[in-house]
Protein backbone atom coordinates (compact mmCIF):
# COMPACT_ATOMS: atom_id res chain seq x y z
CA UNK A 1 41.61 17.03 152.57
CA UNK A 2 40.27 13.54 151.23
CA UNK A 3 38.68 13.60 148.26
CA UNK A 4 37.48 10.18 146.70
CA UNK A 5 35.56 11.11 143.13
CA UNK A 6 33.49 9.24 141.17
CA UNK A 7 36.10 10.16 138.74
CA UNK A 8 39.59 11.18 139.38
CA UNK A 9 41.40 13.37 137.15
CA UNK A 10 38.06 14.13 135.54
CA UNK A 11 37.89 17.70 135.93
CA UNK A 12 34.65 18.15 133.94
CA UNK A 13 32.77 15.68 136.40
CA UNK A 14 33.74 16.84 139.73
CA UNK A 15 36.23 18.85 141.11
CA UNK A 16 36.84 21.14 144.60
CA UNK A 17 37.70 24.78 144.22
CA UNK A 18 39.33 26.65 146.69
CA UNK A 19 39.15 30.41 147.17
CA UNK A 20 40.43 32.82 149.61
CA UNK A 21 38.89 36.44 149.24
CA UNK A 22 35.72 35.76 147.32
CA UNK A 23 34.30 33.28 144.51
CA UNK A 24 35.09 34.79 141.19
CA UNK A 25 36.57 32.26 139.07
CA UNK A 26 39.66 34.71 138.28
CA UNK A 27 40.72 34.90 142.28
CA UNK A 28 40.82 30.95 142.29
CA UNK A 29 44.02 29.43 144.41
CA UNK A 30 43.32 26.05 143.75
CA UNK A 31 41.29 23.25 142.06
CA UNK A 32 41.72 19.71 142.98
CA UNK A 33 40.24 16.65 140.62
CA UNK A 34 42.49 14.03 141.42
CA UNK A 35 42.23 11.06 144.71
CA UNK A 36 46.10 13.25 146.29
CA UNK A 37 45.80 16.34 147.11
CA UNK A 38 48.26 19.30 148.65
CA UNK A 39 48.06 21.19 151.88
CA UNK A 40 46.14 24.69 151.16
CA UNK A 41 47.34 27.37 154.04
CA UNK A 42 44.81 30.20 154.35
CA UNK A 43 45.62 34.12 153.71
CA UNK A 44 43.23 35.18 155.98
CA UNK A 45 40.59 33.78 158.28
CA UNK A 46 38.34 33.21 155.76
CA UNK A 47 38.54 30.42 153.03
CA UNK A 48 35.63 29.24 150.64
CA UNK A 49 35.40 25.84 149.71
CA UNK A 50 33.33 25.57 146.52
CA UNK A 51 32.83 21.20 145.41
CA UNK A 52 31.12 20.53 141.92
CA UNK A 53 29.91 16.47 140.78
CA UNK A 54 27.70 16.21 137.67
CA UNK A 55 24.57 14.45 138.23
CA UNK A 56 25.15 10.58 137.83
CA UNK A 57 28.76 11.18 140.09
CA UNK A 58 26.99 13.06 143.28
CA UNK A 59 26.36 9.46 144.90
CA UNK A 60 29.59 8.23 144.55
CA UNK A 61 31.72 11.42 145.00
CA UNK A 62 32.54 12.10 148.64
CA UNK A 63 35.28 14.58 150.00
CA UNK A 64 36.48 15.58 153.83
CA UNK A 65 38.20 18.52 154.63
CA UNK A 66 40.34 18.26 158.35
CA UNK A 67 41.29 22.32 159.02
CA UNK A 68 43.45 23.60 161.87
CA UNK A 69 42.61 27.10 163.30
CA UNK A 70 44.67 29.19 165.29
CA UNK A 71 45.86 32.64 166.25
CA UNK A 72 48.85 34.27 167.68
CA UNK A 73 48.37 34.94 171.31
CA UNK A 74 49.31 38.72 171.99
CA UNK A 75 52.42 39.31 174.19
CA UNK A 76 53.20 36.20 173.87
CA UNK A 77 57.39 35.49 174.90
CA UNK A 78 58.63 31.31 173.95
C-alpha cells in the first residue's frame, strides 16, 4: 500500500481503515495515517478498505493499494 497524505501522522485529517468481516468501528484491524505502512494479510476473501481526507486535504491526499490473490489448488502434491 502507498499512501502519500496531505498530512502524515495526522490522524484527524486523513487516514485508511482496514476491516476484514464488516465496517463497525469495533472489528477494525488496522488504521494507517502515516507515509510507511505494514503488510495487511486477509482472513478471508473479503477485505474492506475504508480511506477518510477532510475537505481542504482530498486534493492532495492520494493512496494505492497493490493486492495479491490466490487460492490453494485442490489435490495439489509439491
Amino acid at each position: 500500500m502507498v499512501i502519500r497524505l496531505d498530512q502524515p501522522n495526522n490522524c484527524e485529517s486523513n487516514f485508511i481503515e482496514v476491516y476484514h468481516n464488516n465496517m463497525n468501528i469495533s472489528e477494525r484491524e488496522y488504521q494507517f495515517c502515516a507515509t510507511l505502512v505494514e503488510s495487511v494479510r486477509s482472513k478471508s476473501n473479503v477485505m474492506h478498505i475504508r480511506f477518510f481526507a477532510k475537505h481542504n486535504a482530498i486534493q492532495t491526499t492520494r493512496f494505492e493499494i497493490v493486492y495479491t490473490a490466490y487460492r490453494q489448488l485442490k489435490n495439489w502434491t509439491g
